[in-house]
N, C-alpha and C. Protein backbone atom coordinates (compact mmCIF):
# COMPACT_ATOMS: atom_id res chain seq x y z
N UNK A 1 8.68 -16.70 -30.12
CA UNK A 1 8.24 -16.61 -28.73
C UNK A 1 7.32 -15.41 -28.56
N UNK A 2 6.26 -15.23 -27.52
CA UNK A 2 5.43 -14.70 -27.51
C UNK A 2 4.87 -14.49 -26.01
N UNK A 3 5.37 -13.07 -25.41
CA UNK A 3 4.99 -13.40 -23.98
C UNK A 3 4.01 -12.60 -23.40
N UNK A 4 3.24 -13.01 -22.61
CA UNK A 4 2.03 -12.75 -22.17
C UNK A 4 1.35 -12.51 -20.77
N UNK A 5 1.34 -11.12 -21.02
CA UNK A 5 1.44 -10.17 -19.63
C UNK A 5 -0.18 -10.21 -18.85
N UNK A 6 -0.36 -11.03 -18.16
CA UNK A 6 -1.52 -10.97 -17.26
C UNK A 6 -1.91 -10.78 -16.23
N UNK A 7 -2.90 -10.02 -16.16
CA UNK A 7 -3.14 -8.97 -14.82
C UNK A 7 -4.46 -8.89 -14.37
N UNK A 8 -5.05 -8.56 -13.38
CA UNK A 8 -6.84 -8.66 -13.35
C UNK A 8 -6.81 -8.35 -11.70
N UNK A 9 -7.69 -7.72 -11.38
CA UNK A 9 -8.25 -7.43 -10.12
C UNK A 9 -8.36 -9.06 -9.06
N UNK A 10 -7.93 -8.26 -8.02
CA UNK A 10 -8.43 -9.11 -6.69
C UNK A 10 -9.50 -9.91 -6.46
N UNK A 11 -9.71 -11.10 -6.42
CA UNK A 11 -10.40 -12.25 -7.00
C UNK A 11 -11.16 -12.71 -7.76
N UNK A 12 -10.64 -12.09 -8.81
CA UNK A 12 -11.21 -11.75 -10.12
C UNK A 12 -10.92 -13.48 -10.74
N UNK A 13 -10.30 -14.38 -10.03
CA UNK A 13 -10.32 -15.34 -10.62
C UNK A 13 -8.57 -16.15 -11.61
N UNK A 14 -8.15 -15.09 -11.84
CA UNK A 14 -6.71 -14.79 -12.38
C UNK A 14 -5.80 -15.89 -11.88
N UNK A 15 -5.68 -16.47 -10.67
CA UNK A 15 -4.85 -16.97 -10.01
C UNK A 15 -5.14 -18.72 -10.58
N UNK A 16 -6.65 -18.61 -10.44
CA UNK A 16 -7.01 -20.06 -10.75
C UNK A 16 -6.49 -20.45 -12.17
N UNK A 17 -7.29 -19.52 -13.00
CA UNK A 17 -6.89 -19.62 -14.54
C UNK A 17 -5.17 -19.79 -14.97
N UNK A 18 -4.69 -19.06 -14.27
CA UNK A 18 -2.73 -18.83 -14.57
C UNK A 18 -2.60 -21.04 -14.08
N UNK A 19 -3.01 -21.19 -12.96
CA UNK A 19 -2.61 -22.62 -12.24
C UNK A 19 -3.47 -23.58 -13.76
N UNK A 20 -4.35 -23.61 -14.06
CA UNK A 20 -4.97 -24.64 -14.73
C UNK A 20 -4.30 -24.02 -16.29
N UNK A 21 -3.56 -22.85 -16.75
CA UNK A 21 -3.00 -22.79 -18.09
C UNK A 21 -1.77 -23.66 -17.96
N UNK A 22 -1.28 -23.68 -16.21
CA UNK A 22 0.13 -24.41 -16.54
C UNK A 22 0.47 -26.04 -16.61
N UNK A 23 -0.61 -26.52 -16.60
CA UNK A 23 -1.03 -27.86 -16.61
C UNK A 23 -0.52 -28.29 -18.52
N UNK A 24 -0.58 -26.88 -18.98
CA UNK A 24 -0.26 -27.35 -20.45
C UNK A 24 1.45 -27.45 -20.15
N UNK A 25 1.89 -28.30 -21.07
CA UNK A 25 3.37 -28.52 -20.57
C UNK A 25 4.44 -27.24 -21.48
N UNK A 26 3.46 -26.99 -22.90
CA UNK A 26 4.08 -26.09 -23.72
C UNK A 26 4.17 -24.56 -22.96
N UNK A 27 3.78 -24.45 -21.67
CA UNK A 27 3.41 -22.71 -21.32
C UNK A 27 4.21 -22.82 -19.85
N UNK A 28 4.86 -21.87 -19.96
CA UNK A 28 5.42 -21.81 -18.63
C UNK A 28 5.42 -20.66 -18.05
N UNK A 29 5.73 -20.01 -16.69
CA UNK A 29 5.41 -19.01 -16.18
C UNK A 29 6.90 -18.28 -15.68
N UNK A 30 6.93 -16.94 -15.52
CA UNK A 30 7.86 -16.57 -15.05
C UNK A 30 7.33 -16.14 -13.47
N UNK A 31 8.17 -16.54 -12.38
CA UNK A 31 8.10 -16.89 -10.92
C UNK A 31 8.48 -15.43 -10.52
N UNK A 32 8.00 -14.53 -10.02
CA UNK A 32 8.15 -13.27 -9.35
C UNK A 32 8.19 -13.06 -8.11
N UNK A 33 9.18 -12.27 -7.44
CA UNK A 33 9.31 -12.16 -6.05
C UNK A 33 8.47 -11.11 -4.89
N UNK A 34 8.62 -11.99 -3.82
CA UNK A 34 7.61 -11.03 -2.92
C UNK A 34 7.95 -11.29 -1.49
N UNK A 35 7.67 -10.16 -0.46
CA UNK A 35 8.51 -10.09 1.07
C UNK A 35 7.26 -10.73 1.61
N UNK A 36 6.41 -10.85 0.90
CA UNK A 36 4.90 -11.50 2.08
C UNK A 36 5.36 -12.92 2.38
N UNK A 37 4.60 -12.76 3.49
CA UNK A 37 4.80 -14.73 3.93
C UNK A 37 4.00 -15.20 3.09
N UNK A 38 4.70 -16.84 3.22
CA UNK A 38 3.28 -17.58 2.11
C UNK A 38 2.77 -17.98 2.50
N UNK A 39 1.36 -17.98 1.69
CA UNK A 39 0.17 -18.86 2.13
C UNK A 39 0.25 -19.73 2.27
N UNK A 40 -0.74 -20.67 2.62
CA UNK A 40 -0.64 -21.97 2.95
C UNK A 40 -0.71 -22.87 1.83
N UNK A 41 0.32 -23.93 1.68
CA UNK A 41 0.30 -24.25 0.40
C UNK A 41 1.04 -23.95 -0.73
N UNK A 42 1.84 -22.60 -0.64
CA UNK A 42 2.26 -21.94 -1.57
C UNK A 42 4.21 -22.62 -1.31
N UNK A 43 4.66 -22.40 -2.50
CA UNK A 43 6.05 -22.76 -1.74
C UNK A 43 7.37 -21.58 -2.89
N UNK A 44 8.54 -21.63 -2.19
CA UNK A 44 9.31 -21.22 -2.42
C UNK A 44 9.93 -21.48 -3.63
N UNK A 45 9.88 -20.61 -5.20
CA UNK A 45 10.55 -21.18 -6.13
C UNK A 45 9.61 -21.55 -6.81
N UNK A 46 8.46 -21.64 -6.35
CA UNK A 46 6.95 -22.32 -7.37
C UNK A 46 5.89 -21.12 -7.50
N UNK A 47 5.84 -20.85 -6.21
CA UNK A 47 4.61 -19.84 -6.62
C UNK A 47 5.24 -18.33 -6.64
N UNK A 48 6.36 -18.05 -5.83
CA UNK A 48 7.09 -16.93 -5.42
C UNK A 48 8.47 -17.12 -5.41
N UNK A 49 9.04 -16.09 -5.19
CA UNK A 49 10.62 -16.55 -4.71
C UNK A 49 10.25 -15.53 -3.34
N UNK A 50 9.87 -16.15 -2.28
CA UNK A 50 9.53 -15.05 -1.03
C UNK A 50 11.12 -14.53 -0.50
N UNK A 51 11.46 -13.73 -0.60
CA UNK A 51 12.45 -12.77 -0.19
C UNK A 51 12.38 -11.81 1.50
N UNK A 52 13.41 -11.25 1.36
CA UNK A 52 13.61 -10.29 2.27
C UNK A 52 13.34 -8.66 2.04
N UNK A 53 13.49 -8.00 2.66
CA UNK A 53 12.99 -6.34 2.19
C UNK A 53 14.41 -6.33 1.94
N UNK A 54 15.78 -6.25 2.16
CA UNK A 54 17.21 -5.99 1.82
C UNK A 54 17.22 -6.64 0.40
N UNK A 55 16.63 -7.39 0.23
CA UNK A 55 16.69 -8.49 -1.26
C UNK A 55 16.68 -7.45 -2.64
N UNK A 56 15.25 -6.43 -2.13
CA UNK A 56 15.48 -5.46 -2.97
C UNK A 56 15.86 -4.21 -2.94
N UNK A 57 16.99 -3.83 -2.13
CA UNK A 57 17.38 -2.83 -2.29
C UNK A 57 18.08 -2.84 -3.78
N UNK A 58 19.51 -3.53 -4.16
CA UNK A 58 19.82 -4.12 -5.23
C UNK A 58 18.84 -3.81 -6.77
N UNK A 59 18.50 -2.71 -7.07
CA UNK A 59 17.31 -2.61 -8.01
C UNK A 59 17.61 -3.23 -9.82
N UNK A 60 19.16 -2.75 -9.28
CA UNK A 60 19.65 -3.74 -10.91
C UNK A 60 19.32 -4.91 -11.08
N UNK A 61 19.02 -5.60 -10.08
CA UNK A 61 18.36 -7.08 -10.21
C UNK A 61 17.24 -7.27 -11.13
N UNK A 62 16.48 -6.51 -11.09
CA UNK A 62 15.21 -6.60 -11.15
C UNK A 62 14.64 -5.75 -12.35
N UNK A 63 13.87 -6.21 -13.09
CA UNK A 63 13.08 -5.67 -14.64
C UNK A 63 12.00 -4.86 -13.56
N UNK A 64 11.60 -4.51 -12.54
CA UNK A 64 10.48 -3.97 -11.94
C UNK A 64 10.16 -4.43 -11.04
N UNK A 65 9.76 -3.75 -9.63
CA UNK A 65 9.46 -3.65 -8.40
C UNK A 65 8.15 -2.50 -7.66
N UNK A 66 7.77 -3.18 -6.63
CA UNK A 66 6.73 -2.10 -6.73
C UNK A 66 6.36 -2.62 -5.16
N UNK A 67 5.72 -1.68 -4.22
CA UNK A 67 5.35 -1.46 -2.70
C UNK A 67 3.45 -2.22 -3.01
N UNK A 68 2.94 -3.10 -2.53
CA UNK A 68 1.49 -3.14 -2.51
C UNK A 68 1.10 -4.00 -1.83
N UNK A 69 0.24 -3.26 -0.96
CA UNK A 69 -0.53 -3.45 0.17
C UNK A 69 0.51 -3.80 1.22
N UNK A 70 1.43 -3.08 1.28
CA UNK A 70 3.26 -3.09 2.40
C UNK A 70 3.63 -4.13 2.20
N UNK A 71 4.12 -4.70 0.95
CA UNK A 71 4.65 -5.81 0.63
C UNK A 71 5.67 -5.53 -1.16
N UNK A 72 6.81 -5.59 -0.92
CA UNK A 72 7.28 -5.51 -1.58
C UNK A 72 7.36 -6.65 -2.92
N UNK A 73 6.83 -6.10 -4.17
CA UNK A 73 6.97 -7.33 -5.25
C UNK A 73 7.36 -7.20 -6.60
N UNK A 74 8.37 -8.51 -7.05
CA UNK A 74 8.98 -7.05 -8.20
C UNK A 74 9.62 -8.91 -9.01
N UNK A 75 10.34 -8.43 -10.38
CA UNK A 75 11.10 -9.71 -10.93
C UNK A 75 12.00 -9.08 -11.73
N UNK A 76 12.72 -10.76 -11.33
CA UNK A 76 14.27 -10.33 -11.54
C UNK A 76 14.54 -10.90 -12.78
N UNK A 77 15.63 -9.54 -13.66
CA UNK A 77 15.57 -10.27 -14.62
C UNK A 77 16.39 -11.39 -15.50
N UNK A 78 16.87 -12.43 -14.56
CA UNK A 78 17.54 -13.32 -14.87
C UNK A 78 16.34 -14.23 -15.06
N UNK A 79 15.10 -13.75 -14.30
CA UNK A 79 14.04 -14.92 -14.39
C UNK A 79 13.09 -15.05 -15.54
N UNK A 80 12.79 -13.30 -16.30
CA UNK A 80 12.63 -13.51 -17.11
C UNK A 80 13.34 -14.36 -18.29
N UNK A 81 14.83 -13.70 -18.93
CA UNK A 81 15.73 -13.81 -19.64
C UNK A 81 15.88 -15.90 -19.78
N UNK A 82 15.22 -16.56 -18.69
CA UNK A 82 15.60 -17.74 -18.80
C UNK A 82 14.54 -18.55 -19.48
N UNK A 83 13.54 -17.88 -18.72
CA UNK A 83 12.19 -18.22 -19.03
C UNK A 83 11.65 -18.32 -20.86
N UNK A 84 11.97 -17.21 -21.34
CA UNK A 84 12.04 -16.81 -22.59
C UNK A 84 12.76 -17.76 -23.49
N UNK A 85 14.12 -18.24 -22.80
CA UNK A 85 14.97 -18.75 -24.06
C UNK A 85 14.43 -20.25 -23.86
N UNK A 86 13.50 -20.43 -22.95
CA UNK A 86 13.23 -22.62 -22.77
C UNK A 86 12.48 -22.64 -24.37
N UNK A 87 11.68 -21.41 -25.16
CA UNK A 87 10.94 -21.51 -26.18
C UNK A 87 9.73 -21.65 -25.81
N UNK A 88 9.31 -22.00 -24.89
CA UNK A 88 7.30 -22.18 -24.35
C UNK A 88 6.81 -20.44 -24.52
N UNK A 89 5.71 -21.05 -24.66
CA UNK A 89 4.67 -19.87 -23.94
C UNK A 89 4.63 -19.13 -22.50
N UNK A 90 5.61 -17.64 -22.67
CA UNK A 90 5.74 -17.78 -21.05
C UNK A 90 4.49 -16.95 -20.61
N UNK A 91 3.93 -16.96 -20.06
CA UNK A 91 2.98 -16.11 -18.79
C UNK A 91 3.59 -15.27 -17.51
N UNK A 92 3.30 -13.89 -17.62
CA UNK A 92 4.07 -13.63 -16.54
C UNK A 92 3.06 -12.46 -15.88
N UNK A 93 2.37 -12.72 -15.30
CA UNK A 93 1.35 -12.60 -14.20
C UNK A 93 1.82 -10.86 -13.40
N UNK A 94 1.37 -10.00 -13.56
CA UNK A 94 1.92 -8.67 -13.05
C UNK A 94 0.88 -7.77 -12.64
N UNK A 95 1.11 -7.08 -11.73
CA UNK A 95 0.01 -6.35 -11.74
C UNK A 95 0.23 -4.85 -12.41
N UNK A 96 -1.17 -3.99 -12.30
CA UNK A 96 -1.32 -2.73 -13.70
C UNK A 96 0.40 -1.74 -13.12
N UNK A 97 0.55 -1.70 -12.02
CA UNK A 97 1.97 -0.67 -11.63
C UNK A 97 2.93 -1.54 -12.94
N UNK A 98 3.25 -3.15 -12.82
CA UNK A 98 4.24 -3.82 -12.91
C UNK A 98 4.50 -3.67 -14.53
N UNK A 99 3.13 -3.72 -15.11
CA UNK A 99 2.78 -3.93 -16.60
C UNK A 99 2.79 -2.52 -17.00
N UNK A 100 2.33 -1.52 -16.35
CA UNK A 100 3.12 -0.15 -17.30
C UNK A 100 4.38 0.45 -17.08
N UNK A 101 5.13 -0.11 -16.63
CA UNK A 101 6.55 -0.21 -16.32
C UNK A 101 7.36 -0.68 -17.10
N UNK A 102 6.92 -2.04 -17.40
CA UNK A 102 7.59 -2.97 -18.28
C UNK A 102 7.53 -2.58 -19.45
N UNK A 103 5.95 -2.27 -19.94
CA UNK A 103 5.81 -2.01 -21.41
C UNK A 103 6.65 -0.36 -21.97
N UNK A 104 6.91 0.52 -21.26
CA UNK A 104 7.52 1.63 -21.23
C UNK A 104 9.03 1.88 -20.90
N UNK A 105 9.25 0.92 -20.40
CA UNK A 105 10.66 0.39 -20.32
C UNK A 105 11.73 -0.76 -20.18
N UNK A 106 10.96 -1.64 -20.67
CA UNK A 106 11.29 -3.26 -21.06
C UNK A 106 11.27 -3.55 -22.29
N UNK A 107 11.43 -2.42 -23.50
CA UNK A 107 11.09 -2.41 -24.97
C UNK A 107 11.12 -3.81 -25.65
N UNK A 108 12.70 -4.11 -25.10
CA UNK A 108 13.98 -4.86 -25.53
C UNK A 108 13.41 -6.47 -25.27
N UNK A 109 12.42 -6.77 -24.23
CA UNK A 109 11.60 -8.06 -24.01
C UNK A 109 10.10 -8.02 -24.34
N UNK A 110 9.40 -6.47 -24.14
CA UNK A 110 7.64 -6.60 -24.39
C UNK A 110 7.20 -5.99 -25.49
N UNK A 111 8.18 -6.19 -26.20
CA UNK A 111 8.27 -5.28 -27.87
C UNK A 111 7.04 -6.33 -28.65
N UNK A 112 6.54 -7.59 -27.94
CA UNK A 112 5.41 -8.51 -28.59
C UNK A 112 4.94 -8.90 -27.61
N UNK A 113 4.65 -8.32 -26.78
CA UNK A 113 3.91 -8.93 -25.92
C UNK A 113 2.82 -8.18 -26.19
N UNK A 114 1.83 -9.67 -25.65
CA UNK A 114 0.42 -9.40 -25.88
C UNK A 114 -0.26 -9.30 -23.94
N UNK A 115 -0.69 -8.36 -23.82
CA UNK A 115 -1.69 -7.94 -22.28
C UNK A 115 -2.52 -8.78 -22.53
N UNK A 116 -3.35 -9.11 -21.20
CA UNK A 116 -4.47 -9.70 -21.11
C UNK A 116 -5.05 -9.09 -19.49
N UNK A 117 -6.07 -8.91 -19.57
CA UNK A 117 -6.19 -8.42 -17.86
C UNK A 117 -7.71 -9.52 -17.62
N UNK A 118 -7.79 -9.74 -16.30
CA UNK A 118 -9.13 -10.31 -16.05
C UNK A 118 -10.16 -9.91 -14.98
N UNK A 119 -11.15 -9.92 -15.40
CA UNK A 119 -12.47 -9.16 -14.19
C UNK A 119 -13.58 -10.49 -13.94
N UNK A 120 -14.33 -9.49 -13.35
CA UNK A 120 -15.63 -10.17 -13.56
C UNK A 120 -16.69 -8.90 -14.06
N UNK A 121 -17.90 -9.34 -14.77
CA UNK A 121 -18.69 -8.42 -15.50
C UNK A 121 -19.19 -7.07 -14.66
N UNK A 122 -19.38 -7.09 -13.30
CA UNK A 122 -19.01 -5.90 -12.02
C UNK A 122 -18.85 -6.13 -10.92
N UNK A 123 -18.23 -4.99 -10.65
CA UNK A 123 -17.29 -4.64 -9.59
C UNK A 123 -18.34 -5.64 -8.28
N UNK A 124 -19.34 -5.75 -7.97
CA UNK A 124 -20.32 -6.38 -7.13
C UNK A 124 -19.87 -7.92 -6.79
N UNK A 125 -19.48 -8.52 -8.12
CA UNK A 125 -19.42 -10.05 -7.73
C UNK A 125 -17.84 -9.83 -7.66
N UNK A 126 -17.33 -9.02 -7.52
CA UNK A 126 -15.77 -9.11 -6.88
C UNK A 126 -15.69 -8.56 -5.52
N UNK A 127 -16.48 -7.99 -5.02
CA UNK A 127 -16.90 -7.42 -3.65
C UNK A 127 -17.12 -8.91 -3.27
N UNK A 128 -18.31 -9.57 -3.23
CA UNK A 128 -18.69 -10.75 -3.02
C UNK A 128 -17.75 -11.58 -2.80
N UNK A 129 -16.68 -11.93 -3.67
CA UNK A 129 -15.66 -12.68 -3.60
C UNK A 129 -14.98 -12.34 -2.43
N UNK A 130 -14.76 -11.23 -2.38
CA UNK A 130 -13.71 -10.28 -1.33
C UNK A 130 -14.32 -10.90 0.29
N UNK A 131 -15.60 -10.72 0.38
CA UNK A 131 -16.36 -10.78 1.78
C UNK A 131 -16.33 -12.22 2.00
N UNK A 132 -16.70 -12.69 1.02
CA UNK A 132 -16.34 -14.67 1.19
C UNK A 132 -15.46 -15.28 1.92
N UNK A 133 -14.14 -14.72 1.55
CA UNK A 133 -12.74 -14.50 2.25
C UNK A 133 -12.48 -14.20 3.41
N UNK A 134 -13.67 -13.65 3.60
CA UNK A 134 -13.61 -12.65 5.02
C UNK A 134 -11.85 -11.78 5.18
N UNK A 135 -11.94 -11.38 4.12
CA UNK A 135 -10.61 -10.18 3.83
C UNK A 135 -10.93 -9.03 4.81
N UNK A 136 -9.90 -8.66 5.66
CA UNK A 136 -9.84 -7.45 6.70
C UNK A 136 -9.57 -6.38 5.93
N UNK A 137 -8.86 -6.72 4.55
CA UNK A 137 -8.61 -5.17 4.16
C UNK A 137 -9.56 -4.50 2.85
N UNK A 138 -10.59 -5.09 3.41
CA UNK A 138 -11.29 -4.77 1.73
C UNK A 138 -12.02 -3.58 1.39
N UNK A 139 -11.39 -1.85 2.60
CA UNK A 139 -11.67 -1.32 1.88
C UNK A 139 -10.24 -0.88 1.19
N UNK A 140 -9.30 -1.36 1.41
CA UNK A 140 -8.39 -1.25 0.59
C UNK A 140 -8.22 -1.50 -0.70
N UNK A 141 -9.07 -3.07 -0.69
CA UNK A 141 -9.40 -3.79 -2.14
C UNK A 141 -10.15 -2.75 -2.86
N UNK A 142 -10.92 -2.09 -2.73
CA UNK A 142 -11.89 -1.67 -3.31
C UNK A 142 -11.00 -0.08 -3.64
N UNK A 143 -10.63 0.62 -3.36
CA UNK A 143 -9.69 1.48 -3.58
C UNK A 143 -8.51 1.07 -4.87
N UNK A 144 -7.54 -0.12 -4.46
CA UNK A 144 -7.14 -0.94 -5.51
C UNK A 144 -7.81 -1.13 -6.37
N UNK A 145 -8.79 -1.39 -6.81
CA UNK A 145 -9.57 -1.82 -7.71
C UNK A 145 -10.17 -0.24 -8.55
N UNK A 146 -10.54 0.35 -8.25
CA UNK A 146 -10.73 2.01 -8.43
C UNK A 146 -9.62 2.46 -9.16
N UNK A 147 -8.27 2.71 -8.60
CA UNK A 147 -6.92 2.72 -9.64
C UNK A 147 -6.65 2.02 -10.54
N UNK A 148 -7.08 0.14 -10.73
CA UNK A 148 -6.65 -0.24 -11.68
C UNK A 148 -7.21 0.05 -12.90
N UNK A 149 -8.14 0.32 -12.16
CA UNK A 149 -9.51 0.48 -13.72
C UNK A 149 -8.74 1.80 -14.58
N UNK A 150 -7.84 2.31 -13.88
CA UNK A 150 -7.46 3.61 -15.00
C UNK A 150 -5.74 2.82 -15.69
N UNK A 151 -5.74 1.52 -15.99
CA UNK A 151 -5.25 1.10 -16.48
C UNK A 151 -5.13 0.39 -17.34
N UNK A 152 -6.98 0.53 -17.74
CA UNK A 152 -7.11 -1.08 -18.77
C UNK A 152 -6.66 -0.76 -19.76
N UNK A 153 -6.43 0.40 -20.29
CA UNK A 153 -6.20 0.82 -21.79
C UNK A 153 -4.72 0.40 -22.12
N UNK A 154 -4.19 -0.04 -21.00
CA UNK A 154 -2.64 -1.02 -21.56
C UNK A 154 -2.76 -2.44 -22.01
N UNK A 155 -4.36 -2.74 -22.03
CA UNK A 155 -4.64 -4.40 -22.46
C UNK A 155 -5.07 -4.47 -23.49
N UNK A 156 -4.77 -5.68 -24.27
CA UNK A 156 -5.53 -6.16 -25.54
C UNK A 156 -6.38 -6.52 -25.69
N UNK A 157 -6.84 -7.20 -24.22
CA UNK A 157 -7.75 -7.86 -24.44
C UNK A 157 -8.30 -7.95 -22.58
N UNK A 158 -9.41 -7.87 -22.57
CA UNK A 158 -10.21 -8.36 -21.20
C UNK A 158 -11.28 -9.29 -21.28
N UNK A 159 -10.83 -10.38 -19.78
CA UNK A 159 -11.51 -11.83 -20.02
C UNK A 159 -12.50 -11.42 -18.86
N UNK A 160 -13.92 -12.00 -19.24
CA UNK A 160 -14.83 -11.61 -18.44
C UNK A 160 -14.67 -13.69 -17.25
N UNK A 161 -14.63 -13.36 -16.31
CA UNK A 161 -14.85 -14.69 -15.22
C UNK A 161 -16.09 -14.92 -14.66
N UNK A 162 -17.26 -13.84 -14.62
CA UNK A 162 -18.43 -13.84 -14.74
C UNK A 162 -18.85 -15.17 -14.98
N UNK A 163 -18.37 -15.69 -16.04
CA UNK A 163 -19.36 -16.90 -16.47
C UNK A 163 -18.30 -18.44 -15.74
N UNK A 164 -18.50 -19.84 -16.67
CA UNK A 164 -18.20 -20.62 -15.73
C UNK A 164 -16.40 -20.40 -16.06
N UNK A 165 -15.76 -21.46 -15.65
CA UNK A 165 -14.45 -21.44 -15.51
C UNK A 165 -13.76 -22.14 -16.47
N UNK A 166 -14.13 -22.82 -17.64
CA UNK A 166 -14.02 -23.40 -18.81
C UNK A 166 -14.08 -22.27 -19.61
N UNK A 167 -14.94 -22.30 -19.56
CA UNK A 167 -15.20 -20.54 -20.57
C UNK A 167 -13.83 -19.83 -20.86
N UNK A 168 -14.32 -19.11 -19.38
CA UNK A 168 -12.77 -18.38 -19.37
C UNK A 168 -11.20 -18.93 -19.69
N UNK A 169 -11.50 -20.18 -18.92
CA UNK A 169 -10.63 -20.72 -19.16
C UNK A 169 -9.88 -20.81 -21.26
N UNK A 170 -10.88 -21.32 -21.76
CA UNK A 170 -11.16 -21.62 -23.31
C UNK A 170 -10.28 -20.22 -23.98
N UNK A 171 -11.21 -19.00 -23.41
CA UNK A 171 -10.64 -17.49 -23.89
C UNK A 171 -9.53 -17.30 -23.83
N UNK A 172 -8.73 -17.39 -22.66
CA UNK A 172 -7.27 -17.36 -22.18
C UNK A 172 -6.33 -18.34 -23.45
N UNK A 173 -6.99 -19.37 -23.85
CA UNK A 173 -6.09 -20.54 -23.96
C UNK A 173 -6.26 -19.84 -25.80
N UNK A 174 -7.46 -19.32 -26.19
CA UNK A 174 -7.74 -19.14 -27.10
C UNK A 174 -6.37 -18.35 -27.78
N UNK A 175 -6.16 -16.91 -27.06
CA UNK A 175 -5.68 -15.63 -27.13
C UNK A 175 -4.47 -16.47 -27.19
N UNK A 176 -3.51 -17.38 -26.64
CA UNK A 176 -2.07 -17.53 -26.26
C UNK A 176 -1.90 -18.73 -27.60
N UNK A 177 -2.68 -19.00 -28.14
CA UNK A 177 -3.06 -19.97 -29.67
C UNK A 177 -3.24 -19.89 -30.36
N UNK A 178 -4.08 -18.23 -30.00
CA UNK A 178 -3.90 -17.49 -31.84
C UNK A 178 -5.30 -17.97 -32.52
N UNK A 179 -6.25 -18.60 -31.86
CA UNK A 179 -7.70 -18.66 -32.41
C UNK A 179 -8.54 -17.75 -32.84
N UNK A 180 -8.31 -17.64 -33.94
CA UNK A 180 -8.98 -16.50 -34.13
C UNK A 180 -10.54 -16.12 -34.19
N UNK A 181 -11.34 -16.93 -34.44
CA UNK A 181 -12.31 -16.95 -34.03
C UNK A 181 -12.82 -16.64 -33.33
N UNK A 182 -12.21 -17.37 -31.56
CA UNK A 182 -12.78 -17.14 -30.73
C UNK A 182 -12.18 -15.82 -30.13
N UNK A 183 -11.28 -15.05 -30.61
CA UNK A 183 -10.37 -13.92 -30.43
C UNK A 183 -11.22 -12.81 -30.58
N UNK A 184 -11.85 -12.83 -32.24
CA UNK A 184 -13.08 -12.23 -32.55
C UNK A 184 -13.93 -11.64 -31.32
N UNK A 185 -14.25 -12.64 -30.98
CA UNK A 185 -15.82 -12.63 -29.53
C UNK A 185 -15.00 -12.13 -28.42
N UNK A 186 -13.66 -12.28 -28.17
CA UNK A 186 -12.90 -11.61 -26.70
C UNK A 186 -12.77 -10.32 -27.22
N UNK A 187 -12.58 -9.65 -28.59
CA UNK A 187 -12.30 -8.42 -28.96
C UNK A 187 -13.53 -7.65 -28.88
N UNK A 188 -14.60 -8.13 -28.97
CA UNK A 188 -15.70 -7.64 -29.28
C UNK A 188 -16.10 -7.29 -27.80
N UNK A 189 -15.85 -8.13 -26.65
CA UNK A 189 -16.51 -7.80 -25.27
C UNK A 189 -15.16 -6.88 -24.90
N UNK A 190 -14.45 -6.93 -24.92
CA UNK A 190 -12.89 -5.89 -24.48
C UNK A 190 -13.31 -4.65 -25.16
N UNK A 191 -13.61 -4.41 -26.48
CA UNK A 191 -14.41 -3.38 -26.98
C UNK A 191 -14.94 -2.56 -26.35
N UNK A 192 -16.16 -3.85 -25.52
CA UNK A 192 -17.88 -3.34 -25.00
C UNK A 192 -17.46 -2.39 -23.96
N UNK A 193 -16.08 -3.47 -23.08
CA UNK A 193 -16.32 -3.15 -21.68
C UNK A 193 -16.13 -1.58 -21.10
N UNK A 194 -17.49 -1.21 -20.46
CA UNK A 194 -17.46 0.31 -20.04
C UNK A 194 -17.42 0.00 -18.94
N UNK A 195 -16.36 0.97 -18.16
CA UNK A 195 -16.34 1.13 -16.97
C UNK A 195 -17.12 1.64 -15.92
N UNK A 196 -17.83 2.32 -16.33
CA UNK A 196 -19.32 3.14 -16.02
C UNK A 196 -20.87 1.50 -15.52
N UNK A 197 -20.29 0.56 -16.65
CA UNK A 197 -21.56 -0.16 -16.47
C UNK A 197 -20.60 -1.10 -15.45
N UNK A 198 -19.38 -1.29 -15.28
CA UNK A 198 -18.58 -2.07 -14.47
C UNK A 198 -18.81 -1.88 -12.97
N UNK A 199 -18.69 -0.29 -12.80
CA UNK A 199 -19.09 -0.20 -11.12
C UNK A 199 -20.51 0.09 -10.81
């Protein structure tokens, strides 16, 4: 087993890619909790386990928890621990607080886990994305996004979304398959990527 910690900026695309990896039947995801209401569309047990703020007081529950954007979000670790033993490919979607937490004190489960984080080639066409949305909090986003960047050095690898959605898509599927080839060409741009030419 082999689990695989993925993370990437605010509409960086991440959300789409995680939904179209789980279409494979061999990969499954571990479901993480959160006090936000859900979106539209989203449901209880599938995309979230939406909770209460008392839910996490209880911290033994939970492999990691964390406050963002006043919304409490964190997973429990019965959800990992289950997830793990079905034998699939699990994916477990975290953000940079959640993933240097885990890796520093989750030895005992991320002792092989492989990071993956996802962007787009700069910070500009994620602004773009942001305003599309017509997001009220985006200078918050953009602040968020400023901190994560002092986190990439916990990834193995960074997927550029820049290009079309196959692509990326292909890279993701590549890395969790062990292609090495095309692993090659993701190592080589994860290499490149300067943060300097990013913003």
């Amino acid at each position: 087993m082999v689990l695989f910690i993925i993370s990437g900026f605010s509409q960086s695309g991440k959300t789409t890619l995680v939904s179209k990896l789980l279409e494979d039947k061999n990969i499954t995801r571990v479901i993480t909790c959160t006090t936000r209401k859900p979106r539209e569309g989203e449901k209880n047990g599938v995309d979230f386990y939406f909770l209460r703020e008392d839910d996490f007081k209880d911290k033994s529950k939970f492999l990691e928890t964390a406050v963002v954007h006043g919304n409490y979000y964190g997973t429990l670790k019965r959800e990992v621990e289950e997830k793990i033993r079905t034998g699939k490919k699990v994916i477990w979607v975290l953000d940079v607080q959640g993933t240097d937490f885990v890796l520093k004190n989750c030895k005992d489960l991320t002792g092989n886990a492989v990071t993956i984080f996802i962007t787009t080639d700069k910070i500009s066409t994620l602004l773009e994305r942001i305003r599309m949305k017509n997001d009220p909090n985006i200078e918050e986003r953009i602040k968020s996004i400023r901190k994560e960047i002092n986190y990439l050095h916990l990834y193995n690898y960074i997927i550029s979304t820049s290009r079309t959605l196959n692509e990326s898509l292909e890279d993701l599927r590549s890395i969790i398959y062990g292609e090495k080839e095309r692993i090659r060409k993701i190592e080589k741009f994860t290499k490149s990527f300067v943060v300097e030419k990013f913003l």
